[in-house]
C-alpha atoms as a PDB file:
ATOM      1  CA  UNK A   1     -52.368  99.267  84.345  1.00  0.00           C
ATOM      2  CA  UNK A   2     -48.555  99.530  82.928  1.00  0.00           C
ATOM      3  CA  UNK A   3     -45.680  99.348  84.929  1.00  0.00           C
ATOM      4  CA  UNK A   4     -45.231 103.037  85.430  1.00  0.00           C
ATOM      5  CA  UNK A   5     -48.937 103.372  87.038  1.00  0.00           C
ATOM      6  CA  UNK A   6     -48.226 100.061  89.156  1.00  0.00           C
ATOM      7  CA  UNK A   7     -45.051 101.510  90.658  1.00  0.00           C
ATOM      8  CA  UNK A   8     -46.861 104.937  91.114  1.00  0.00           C
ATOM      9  CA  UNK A   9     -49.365 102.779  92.813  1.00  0.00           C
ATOM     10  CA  UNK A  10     -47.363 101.073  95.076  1.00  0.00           C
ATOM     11  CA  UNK A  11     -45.409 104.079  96.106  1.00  0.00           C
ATOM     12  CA  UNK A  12     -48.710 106.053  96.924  1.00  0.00           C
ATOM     13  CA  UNK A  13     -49.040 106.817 100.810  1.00  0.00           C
ATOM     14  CA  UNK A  14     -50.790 104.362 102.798  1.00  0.00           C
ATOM     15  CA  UNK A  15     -53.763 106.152 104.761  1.00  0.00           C
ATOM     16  CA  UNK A  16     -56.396 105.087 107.591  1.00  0.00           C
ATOM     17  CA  UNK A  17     -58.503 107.631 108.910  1.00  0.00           C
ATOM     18  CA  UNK A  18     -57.993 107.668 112.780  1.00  0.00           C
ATOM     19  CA  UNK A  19     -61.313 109.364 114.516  1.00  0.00           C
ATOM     20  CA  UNK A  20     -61.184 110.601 118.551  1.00  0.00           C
ATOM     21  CA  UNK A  21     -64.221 111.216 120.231  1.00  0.00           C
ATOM     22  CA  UNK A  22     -63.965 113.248 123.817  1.00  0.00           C
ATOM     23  CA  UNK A  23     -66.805 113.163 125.918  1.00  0.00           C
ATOM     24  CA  UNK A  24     -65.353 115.771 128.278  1.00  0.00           C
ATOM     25  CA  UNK A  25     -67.216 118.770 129.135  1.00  0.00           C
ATOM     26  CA  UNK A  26     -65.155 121.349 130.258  1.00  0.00           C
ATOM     27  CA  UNK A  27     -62.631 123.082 128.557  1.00  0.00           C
ATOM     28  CA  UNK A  28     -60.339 122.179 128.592  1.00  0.00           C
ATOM     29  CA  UNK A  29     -61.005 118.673 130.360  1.00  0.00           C
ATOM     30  CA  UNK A  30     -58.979 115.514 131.105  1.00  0.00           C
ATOM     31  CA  UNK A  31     -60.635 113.614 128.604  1.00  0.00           C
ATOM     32  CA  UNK A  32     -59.368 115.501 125.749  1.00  0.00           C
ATOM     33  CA  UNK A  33     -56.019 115.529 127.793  1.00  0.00           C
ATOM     34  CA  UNK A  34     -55.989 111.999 127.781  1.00  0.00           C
ATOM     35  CA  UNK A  35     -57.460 111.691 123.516  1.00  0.00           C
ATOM     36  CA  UNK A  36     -54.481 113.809 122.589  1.00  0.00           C
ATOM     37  CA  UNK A  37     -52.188 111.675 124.473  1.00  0.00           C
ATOM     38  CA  UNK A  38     -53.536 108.397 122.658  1.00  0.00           C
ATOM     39  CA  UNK A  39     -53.824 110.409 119.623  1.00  0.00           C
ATOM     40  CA  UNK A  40     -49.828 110.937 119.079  1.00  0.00           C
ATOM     41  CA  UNK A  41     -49.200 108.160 119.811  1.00  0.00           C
ATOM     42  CA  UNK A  42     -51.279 106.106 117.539  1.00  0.00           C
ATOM     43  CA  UNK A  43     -49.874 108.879 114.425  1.00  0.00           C
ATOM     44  CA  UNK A  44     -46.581 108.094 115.339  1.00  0.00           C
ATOM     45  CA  UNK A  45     -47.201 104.247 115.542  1.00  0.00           C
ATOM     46  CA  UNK A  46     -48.558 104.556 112.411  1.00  0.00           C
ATOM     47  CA  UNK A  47     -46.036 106.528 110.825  1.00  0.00           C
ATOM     48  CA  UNK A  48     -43.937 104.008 112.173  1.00  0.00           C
ATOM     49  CA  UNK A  49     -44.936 101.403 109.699  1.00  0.00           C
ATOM     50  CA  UNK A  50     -45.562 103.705 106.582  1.00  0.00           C
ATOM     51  CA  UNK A  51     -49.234 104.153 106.975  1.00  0.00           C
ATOM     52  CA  UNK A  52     -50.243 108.087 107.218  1.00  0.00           C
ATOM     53  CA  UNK A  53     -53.313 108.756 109.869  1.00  0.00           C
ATOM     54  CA  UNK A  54     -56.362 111.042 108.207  1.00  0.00           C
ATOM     55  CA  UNK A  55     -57.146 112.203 112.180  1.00  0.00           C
ATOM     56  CA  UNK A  56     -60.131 114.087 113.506  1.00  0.00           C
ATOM     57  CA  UNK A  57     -61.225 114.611 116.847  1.00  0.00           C
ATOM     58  CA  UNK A  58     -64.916 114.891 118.157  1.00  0.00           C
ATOM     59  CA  UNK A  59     -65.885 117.334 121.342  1.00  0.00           C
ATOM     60  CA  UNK A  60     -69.189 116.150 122.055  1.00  0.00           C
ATOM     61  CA  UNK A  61     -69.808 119.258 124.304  1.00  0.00           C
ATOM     62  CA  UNK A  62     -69.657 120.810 121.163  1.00  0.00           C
ATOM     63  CA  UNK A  63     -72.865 118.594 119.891  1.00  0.00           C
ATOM     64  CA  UNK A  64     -74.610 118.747 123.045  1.00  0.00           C
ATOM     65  CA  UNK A  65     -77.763 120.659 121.819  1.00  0.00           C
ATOM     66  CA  UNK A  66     -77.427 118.924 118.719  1.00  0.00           C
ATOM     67  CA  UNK A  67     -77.510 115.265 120.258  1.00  0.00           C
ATOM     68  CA  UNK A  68     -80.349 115.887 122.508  1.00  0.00           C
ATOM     69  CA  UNK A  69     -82.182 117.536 119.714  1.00  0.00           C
ATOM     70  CA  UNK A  70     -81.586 114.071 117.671  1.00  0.00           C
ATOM     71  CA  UNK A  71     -82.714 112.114 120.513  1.00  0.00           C
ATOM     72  CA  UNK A  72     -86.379 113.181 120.746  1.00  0.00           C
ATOM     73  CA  UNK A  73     -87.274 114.166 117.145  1.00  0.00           C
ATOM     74  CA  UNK A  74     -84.894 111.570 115.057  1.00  0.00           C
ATOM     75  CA  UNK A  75     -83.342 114.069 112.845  1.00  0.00           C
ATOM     76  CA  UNK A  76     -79.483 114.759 113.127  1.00  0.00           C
ATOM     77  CA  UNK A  77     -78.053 118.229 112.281  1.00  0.00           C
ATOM     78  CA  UNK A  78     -75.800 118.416 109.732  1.00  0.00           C
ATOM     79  CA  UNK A  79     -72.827 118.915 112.061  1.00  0.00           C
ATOM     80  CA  UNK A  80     -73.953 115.979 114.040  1.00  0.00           C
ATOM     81  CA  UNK A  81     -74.561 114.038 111.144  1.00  0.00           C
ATOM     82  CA  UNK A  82     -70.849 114.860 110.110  1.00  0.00           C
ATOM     83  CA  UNK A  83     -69.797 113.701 113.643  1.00  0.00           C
ATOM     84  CA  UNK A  84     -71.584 110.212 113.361  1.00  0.00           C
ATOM     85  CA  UNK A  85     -70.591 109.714 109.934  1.00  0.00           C
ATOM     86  CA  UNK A  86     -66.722 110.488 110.450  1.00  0.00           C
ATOM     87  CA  UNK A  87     -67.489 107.604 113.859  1.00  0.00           C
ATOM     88  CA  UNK A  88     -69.075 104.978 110.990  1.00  0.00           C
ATOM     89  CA  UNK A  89     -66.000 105.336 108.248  1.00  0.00           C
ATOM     90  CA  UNK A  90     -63.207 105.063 110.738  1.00  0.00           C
ATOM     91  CA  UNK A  91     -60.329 102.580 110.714  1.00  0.00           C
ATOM     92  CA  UNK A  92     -59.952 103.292 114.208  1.00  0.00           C
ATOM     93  CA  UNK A  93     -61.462 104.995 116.824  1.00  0.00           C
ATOM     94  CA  UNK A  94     -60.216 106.067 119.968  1.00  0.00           C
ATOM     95  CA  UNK A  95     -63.478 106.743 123.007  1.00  0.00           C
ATOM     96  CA  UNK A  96     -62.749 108.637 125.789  1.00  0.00           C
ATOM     97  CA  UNK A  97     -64.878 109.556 128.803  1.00  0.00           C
ATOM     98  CA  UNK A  98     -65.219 111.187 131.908  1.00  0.00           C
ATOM     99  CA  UNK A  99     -66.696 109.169 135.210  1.00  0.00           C
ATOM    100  CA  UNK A 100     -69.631 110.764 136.280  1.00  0.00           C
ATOM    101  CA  UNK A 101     -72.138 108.763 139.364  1.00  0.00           C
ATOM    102  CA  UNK A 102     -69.471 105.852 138.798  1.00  0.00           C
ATOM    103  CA  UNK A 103     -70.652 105.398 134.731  1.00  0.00           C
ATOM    104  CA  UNK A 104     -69.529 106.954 131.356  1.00  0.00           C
ATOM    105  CA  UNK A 105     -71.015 110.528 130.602  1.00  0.00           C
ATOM    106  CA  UNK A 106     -74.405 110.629 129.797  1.00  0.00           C
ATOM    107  CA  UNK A 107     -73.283 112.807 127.019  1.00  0.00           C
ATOM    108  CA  UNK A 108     -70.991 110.636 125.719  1.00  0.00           C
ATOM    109  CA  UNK A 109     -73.734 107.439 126.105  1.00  0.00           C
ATOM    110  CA  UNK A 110     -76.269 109.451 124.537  1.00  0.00           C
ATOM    111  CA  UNK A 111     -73.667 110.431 121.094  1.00  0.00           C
ATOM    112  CA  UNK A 112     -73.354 106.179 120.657  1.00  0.00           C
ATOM    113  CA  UNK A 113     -76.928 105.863 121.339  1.00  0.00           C
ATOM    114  CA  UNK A 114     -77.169 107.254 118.147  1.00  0.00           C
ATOM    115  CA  UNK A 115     -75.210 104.638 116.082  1.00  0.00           C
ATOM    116  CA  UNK A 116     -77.355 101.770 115.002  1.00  0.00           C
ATOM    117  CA  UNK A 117     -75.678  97.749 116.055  1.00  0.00           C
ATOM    118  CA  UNK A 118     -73.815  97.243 113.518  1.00  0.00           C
ATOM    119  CA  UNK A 119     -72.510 100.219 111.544  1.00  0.00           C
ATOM    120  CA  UNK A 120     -69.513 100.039 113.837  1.00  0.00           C
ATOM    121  CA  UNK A 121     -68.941  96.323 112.687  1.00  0.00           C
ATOM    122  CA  UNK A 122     -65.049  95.570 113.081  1.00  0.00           C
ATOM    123  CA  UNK A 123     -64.027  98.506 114.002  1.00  0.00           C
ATOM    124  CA  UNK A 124     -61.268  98.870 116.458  1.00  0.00           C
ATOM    125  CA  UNK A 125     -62.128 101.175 119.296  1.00  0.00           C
ATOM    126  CA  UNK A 126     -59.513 102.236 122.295  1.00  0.00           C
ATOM    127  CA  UNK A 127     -61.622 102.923 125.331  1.00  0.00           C
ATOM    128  CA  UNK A 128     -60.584 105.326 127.864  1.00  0.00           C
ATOM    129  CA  UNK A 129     -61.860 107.071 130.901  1.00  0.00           C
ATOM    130  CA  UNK A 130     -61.128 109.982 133.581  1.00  0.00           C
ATOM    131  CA  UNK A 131     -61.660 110.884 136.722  1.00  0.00           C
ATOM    132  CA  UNK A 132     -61.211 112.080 140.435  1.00  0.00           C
ATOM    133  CA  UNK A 133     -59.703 108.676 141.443  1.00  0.00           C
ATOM    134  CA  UNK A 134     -58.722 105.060 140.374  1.00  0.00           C
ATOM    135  CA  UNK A 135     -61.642 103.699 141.947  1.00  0.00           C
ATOM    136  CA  UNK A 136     -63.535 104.604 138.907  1.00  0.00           C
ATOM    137  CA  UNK A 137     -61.386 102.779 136.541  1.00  0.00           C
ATOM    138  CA  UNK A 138     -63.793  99.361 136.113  1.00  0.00           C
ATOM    139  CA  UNK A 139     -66.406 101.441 134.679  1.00  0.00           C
ATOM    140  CA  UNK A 140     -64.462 100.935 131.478  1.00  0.00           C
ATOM    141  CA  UNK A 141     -64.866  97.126 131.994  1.00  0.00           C
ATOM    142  CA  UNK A 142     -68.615  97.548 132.849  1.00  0.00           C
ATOM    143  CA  UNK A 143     -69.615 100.352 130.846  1.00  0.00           C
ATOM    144  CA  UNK A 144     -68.017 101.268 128.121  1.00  0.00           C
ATOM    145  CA  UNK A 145     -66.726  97.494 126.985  1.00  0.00           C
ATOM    146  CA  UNK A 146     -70.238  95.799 126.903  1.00  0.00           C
ATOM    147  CA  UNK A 147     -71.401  99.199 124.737  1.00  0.00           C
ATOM    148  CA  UNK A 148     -68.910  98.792 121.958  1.00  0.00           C
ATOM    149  CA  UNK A 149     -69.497  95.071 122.058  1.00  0.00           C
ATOM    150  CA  UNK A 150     -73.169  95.392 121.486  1.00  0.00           C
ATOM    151  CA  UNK A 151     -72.319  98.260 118.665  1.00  0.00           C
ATOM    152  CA  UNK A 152     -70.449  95.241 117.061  1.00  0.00           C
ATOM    153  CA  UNK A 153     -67.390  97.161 117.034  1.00  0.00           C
ATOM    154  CA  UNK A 154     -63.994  95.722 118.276  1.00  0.00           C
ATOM    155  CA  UNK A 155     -62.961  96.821 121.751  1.00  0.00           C
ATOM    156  CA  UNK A 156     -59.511  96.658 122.414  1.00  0.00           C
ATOM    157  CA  UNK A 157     -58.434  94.268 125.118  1.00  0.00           C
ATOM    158  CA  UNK A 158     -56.695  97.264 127.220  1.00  0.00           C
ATOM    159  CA  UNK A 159     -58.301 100.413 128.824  1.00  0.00           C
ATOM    160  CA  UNK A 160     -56.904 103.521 130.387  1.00  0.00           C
ATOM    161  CA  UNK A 161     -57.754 105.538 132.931  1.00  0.00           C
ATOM    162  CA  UNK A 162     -56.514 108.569 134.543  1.00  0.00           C
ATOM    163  CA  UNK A 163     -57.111 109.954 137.529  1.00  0.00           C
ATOM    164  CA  UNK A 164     -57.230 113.370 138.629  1.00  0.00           C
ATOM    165  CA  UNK A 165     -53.974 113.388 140.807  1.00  0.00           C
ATOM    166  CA  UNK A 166     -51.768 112.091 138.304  1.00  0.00           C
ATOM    167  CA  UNK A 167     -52.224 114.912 135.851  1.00  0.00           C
ATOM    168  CA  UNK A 168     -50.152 117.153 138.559  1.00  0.00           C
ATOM    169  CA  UNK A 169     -46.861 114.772 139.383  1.00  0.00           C
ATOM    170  CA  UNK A 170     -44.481 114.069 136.576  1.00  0.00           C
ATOM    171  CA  UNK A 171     -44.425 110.584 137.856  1.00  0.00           C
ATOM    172  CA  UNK A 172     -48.294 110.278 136.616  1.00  0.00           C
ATOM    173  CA  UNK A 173     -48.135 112.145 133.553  1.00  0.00           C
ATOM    174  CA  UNK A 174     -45.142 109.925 132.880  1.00  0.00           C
ATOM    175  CA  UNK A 175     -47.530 107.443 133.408  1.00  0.00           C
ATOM    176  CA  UNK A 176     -50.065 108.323 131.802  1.00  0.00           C
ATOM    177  CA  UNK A 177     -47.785 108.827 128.506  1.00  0.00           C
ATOM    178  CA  UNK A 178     -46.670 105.303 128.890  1.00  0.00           C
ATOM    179  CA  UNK A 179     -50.010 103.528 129.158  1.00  0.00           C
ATOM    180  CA  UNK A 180     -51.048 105.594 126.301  1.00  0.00           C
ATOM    181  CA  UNK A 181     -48.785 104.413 124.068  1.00  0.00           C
ATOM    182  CA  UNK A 182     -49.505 100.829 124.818  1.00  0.00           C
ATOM    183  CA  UNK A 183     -53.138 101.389 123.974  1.00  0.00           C
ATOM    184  CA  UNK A 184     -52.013 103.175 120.826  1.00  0.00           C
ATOM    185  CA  UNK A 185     -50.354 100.643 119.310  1.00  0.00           C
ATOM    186  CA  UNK A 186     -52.479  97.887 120.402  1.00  0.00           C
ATOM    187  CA  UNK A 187     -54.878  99.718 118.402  1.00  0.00           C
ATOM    188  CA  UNK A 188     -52.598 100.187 115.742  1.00  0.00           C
ATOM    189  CA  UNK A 189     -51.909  96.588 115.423  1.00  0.00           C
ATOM    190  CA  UNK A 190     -55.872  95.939 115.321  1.00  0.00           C
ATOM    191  CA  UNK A 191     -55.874  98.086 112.422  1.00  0.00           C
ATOM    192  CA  UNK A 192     -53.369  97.085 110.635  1.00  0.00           C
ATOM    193  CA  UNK A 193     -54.516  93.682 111.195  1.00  0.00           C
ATOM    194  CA  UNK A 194     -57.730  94.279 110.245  1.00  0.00           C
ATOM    195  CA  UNK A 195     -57.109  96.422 106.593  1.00  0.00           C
ATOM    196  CA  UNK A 196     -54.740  93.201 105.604  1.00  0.00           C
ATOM    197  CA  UNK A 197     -57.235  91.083 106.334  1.00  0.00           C
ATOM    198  CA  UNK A 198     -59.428  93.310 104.230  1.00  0.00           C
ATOM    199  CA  UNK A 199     -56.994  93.156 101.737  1.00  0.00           C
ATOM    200  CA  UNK A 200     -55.743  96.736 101.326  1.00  0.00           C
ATOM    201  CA  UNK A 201     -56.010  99.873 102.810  1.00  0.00           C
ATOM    202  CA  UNK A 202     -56.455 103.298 101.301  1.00  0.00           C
ATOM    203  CA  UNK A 203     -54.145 105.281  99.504  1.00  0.00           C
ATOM    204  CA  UNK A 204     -54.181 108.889  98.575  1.00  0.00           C
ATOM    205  CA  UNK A 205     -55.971 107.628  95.147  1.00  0.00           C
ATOM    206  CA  UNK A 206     -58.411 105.282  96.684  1.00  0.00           C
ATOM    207  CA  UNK A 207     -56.276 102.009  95.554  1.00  0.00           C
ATOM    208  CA  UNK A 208     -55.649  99.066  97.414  1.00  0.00           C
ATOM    209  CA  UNK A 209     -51.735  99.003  98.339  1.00  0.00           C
ATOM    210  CA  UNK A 210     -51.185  96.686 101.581  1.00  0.00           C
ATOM    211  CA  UNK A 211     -49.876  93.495 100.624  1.00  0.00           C
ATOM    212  CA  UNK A 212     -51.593  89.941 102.179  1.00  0.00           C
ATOM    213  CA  UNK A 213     -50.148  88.962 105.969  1.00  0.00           C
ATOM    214  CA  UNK A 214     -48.380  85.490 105.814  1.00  0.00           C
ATOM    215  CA  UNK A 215     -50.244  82.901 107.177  1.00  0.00           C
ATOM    216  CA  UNK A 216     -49.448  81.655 110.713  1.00  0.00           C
ATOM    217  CA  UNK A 217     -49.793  77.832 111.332  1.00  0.00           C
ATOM    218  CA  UNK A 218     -52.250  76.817 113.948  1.00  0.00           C
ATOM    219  CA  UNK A 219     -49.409  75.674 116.327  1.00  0.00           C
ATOM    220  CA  UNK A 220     -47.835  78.896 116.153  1.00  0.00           C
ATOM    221  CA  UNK A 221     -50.372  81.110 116.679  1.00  0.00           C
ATOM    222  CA  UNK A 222     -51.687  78.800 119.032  1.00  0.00           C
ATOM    223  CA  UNK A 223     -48.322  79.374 120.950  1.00  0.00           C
ATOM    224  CA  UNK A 224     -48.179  82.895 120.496  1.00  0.00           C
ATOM    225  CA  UNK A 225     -51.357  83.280 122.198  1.00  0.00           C
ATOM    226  CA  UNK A 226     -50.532  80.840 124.944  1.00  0.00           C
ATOM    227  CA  UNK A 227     -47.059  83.242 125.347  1.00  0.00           C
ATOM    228  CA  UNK A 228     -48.809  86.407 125.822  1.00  0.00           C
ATOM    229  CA  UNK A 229     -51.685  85.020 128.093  1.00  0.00           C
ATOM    230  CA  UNK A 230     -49.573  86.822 130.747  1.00  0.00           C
ATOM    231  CA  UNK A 231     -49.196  90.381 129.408  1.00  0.00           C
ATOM    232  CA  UNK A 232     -52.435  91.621 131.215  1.00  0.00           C
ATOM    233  CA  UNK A 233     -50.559  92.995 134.203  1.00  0.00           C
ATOM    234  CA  UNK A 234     -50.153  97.026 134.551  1.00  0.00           C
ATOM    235  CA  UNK A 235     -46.809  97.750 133.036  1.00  0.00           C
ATOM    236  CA  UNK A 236     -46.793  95.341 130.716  1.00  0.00           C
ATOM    237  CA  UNK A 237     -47.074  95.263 126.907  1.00  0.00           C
ATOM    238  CA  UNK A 238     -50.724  93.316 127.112  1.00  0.00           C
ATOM    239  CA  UNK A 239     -51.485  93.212 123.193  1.00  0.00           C
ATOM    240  CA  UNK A 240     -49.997  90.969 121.242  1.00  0.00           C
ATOM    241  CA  UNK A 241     -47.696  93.137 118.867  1.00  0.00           C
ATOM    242  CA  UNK A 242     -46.631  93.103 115.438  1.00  0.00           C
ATOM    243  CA  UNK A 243     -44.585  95.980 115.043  1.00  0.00           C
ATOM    244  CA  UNK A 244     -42.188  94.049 113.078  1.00  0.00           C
ATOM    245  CA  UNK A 245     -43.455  93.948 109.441  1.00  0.00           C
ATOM    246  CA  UNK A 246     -44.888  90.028 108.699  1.00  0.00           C
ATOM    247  CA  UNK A 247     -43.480  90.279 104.845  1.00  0.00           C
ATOM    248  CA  UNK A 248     -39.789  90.915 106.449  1.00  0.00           C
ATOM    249  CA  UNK A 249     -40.084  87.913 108.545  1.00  0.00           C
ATOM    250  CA  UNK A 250     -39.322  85.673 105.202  1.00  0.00           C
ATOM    251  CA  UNK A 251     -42.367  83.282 106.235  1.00  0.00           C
ATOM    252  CA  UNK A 252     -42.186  80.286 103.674  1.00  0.00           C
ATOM    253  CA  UNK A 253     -45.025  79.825 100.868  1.00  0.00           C
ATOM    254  CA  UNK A 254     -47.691  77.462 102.266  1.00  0.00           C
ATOM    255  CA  UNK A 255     -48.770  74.886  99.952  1.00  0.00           C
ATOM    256  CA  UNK A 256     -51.791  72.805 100.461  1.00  0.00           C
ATOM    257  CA  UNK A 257     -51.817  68.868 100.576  1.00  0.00           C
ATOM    258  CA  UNK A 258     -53.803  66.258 100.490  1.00  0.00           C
ATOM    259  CA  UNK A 259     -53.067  65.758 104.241  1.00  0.00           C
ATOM    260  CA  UNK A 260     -54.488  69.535 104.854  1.00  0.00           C
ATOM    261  CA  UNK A 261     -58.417  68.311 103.809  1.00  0.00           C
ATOM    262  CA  UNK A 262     -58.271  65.054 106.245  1.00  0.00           C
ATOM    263  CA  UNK A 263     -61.410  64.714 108.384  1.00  0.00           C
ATOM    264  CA  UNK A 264     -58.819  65.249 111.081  1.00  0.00           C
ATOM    265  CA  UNK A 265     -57.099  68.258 109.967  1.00  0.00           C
ATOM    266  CA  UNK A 266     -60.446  70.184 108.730  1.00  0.00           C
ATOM    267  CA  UNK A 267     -61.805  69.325 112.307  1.00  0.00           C
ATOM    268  CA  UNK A 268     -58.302  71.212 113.928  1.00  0.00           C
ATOM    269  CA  UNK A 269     -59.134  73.829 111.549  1.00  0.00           C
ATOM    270  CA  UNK A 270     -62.602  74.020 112.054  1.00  0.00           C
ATOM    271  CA  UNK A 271     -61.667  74.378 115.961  1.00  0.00           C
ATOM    272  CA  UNK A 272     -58.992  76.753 115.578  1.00  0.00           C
ATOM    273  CA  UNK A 273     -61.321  79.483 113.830  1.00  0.00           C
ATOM    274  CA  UNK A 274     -63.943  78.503 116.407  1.00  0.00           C
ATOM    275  CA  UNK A 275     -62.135  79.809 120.063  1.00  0.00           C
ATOM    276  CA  UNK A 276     -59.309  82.030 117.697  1.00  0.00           C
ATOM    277  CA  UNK A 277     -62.002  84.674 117.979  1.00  0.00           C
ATOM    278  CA  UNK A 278     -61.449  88.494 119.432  1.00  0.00           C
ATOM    279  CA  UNK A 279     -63.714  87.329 121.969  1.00  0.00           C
ATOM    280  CA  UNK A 280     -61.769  84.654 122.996  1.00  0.00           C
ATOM    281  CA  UNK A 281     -58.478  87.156 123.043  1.00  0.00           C
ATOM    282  CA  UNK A 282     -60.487  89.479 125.098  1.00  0.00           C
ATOM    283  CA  UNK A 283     -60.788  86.553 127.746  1.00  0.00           C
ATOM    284  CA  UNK A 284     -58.003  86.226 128.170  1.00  0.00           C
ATOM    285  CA  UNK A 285     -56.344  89.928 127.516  1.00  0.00           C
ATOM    286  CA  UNK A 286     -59.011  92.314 128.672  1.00  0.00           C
ATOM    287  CA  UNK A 287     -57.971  94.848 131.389  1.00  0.00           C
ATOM    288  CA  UNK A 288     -58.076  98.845 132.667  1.00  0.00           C
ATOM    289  CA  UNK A 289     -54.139 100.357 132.686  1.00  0.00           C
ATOM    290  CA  UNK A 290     -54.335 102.387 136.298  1.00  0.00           C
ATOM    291  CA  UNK A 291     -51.911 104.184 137.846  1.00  0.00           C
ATOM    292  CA  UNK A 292     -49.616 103.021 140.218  1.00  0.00           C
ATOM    293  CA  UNK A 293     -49.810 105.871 142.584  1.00  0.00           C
END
């Protein structure tokens, strides 16, 4: 590649594909309400940091016939099978339900019943839910969280949920708005975080064009994470953020020594990747946004 095709490279759009799924029923419904809100957000958030969002959002009322179908004889329509396959190539995924006999949809359980443990591997997936009061928010925490766990995805430490009532007071769509954008770009961050760590993301021509994150010393991140181990209240930012661009930040080169390779520093190290898991973060970060009202 000359010089000419590398700058035409590195100029090139950055692009994730961004994939909603609404298990609401009606039309229109709360749930889509509350995928649209997330939805802008997350674009903008994106947008934000030069990455263009690919988005696409999935009405599973829409597949109803189509997912029941697949259920009992194994075979998904192609429409379905569109649906499913836009869920498996995702960056990002944003789930939202309605509460129905204080659980998720059966709808919406039976469209993920579809997707095998492990073709969601590392994907980042914003959970939401809906319904006639806040009393219904844990069934994010007890529902929809264990789901995407066993799917091997990557739930995000925050939920929403909206209730009925807040829909008609400014106050709670004002609400609403604001708690969506904190789930946005928490999941933003998980995807950035995650397509550096895979060493690229896509461009319009399919080429790699995110640069490496900086590495973060153990101390530090161990202090970062001991710093936001209070963010999980409502109304605060509860994902640790980074917004501001890692490259700008003018971290040093790290070179290896001698020292690095001690029995004592590969043990630290060898602890450090054992508890800095997204488990672990989830312990300590995990937690349905609710009203106030």
């Amino acid at each position: 590649m000359n010089a000419t095709q590398s700058s035409a490279t590195a100029a090139a759009p950055q692009r994730v594909r961004l994939v909603a799924v609404s298990g609401g029923l009606g039309s229109p419904s709360s749930s889509r309400l509350l995928v649209d809100r997330i939805v802008s957000h997350a674009q903008r958030s994106l947008e934000a940091h030069g990455i263009a969002a690919e988005t696409e959002v999935i009405e599973l009322r829409e597949l109803a016939v189509e997912i029941a179908h697949n259920l009992v004889t194994g075979f998904a329509e192609p429409r379905l099978r569109a649906a499913l396959d836009a869920v498996r190539a995702a960056d990002g995924v944003i789930a939202v339900s309605p509460v129905f006999n204080a659980s998720i949809a059966g709808l919406f359980k039976s469209f993920f019943d579809l997707i095998e443990p492990g073709e969601l591997r590392g994907i980042p997936i914003a959970m939401g839910a809906t319904g006639g009061s806040a009393r219904h928010s844990l069934v994010i925490e007890f529902a929809m969280r264990p789901l995407f766990a066993y799917l091997r995805s990557i739930p995000m430490p925050t939920g929403i949920f909206a209730a009925t009532e807040e829909w008609g007071s400014a106050r709670g769509s004002d609400g609403i708005d604001e708690r969506s954008a904190r789930v946005a770009r928490e999941l933003v961050d998980a995807i950035r975080h995650r397509l550096w760590a895979d060493g690229g993301a896509r461009s319009s021509g399919g080429d790699a064009v995110l640069s490496a994150l900086p590495v973060r010393g153990g101390d530090e991140a161990d202090g970062a994470a001991a710093g936001d181990s209070a963010a999980s209240a409502p109304g605060d930012d509860s994902t640790a953020r980074m917004d501001d661009d890692p490259a700008a930040a003018g971290a040093p080169t790290i070179a290896a020594t001698t020292a690095d390779f001690s029995r004592r520093s590969l043990q630290d190290q060898a602890k450090r990747e054992e508890h800095d898991t997204f488990a672990d973060l989830m312990s300590k970060f995990a937690g349905t946004e609710v009203g106030d009202s």
